[in-house]
N, C-alpha and C. Protein backbone atom coordinates (compact mmCIF):
# COMPACT_ATOMS: atom_id res chain seq x y z
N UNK A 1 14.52 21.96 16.06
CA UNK A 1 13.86 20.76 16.59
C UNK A 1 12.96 20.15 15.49
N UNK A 2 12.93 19.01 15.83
CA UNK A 2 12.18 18.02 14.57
C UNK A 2 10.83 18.42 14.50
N UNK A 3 9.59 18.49 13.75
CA UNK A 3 8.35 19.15 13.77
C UNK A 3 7.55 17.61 14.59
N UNK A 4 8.04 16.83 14.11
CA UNK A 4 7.52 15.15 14.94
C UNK A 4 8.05 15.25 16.19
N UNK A 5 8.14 16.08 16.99
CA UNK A 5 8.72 16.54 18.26
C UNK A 5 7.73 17.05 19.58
N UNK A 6 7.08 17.62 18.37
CA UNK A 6 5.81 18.55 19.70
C UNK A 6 4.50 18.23 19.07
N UNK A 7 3.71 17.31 19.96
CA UNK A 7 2.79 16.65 20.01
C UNK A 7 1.64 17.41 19.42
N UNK A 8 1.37 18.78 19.28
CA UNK A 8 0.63 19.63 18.70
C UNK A 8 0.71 19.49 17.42
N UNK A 9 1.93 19.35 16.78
CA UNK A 9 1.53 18.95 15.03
C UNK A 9 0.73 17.60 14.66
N UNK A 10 0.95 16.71 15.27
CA UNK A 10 0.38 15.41 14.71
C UNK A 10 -0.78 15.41 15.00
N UNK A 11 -1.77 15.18 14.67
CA UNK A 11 -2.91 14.71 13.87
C UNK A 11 -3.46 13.63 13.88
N UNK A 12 -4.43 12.43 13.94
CA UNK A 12 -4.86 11.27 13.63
C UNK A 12 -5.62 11.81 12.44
N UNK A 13 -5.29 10.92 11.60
CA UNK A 13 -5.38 10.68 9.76
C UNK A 13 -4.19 11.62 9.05
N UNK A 14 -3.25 11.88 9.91
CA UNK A 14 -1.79 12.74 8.98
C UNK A 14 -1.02 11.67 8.27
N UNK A 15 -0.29 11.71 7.48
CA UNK A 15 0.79 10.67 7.17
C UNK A 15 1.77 11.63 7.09
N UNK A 16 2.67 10.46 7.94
CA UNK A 16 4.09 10.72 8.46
C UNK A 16 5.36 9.70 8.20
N UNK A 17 6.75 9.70 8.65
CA UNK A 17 7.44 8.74 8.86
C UNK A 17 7.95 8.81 9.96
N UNK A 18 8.02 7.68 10.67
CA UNK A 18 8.24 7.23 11.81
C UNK A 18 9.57 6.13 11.80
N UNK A 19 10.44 6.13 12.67
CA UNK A 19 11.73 5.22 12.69
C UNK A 19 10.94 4.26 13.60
N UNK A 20 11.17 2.74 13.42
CA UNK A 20 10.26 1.79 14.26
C UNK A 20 11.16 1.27 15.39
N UNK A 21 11.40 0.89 16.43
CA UNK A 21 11.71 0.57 17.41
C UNK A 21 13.29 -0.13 17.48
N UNK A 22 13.13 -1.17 16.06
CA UNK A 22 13.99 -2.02 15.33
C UNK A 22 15.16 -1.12 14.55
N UNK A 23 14.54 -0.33 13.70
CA UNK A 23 15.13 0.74 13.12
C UNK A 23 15.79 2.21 13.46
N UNK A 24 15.83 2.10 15.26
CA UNK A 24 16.70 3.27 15.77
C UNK A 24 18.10 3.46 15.25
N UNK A 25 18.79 2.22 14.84
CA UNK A 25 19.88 2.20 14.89
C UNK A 25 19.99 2.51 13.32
N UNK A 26 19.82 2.25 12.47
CA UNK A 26 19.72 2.50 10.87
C UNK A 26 19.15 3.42 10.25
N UNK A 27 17.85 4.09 11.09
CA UNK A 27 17.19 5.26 10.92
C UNK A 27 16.17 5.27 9.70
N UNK A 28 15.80 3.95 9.22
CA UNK A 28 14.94 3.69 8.58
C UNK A 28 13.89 3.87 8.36
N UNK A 29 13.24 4.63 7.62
CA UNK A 29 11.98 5.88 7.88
C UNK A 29 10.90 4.26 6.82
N UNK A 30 9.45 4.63 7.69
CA UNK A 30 8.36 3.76 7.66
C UNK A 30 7.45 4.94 7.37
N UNK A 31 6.58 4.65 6.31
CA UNK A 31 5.36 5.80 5.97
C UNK A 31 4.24 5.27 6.58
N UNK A 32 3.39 5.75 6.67
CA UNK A 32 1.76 5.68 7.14
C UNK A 32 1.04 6.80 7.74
N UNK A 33 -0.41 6.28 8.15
CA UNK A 33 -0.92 7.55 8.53
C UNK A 33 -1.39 6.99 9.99
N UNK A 34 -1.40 8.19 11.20
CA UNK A 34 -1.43 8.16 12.06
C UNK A 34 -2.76 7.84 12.55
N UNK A 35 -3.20 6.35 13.15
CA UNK A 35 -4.25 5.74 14.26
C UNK A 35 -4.21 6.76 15.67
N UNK A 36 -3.59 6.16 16.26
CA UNK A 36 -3.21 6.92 17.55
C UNK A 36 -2.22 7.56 17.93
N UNK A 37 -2.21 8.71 18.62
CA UNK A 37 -0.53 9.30 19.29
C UNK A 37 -0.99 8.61 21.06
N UNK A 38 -0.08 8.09 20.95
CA UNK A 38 0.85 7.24 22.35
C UNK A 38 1.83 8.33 23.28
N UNK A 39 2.48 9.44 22.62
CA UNK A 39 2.86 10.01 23.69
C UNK A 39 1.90 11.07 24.50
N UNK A 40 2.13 11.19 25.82
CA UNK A 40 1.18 12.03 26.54
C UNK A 40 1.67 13.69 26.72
N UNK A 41 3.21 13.46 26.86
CA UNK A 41 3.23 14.99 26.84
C UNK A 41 3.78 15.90 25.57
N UNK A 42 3.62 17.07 25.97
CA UNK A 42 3.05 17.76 24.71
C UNK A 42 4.57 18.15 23.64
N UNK A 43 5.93 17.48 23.92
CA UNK A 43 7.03 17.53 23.33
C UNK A 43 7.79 15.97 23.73
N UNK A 44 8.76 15.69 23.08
CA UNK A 44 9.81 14.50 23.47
C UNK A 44 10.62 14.86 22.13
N UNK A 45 12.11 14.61 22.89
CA UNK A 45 13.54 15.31 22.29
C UNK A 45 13.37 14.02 20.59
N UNK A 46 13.09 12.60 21.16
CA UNK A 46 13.42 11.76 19.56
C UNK A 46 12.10 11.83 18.73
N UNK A 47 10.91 12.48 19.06
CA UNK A 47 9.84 12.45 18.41
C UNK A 47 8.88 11.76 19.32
N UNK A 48 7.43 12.49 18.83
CA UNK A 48 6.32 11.49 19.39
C UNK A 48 6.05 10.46 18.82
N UNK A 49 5.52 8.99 20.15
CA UNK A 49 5.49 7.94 19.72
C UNK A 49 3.79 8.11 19.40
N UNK A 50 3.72 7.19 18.10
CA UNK A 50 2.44 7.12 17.00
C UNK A 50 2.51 5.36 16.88
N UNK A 51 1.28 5.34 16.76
CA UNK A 51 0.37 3.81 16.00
C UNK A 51 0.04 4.45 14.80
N UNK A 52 0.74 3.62 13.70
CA UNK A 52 0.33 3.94 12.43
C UNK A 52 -1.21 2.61 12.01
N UNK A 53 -2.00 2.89 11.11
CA UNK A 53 -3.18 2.20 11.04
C UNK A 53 -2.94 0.93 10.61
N UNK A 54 -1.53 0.68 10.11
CA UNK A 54 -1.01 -1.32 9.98
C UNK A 54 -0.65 -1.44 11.38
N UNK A 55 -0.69 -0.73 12.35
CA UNK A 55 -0.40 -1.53 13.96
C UNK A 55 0.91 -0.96 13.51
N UNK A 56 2.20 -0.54 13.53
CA UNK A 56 3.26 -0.49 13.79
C UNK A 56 3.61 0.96 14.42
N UNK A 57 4.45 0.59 15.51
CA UNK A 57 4.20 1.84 16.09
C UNK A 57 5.91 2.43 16.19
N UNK A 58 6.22 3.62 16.26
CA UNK A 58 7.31 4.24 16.38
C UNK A 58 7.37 5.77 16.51
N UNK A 59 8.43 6.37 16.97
CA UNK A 59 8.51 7.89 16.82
C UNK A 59 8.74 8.79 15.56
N UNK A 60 7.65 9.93 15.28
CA UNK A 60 7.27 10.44 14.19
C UNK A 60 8.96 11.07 14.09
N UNK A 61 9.59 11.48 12.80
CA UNK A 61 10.83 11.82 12.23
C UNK A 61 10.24 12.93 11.15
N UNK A 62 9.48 12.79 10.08
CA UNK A 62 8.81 13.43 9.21
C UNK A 62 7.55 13.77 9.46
N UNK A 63 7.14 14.61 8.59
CA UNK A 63 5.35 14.90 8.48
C UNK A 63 5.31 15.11 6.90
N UNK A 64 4.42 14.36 6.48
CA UNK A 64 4.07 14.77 5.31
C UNK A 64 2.70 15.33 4.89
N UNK A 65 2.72 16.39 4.11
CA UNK A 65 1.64 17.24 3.87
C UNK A 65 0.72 15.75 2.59
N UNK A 66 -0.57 15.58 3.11
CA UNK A 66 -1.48 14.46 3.10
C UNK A 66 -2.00 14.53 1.07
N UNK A 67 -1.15 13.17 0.59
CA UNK A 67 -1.32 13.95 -0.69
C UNK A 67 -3.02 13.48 -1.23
């Protein structure tokens, strides 16, 4: 399972990539660091949905260790 999967890894101030809403179909990975997590429960099968701090919001795919 994807680690952007279970709501326990993410973090507000992590940077991650997230596929944006637009980009399900192409799988187009978006970097930033995480404002808010939007999903409530504590797993979801495509990733948890995140507000990255430019406002764009989508489900986490990656985690990147914060360089």
């Amino acid at each position: 399972m994807n680690p952007g999967s279970t709501r326990s890894n993410i973090k507000i101030g992590l940077s991650v990539g997230i596929v944006l809403k637009q980009d399900q179909r192409n799988g187009k990975i978006t970097r930033g660091v995480v404002k808010r997590i939007l999903t409530k429960s504590s797993t979801h099968p495509h990733g948890i949905k995140v507000q990255l701090e430019d406002g764009s919001v989508g489900r986490v795919k990656e985690i990147h260790s914060n360089e």
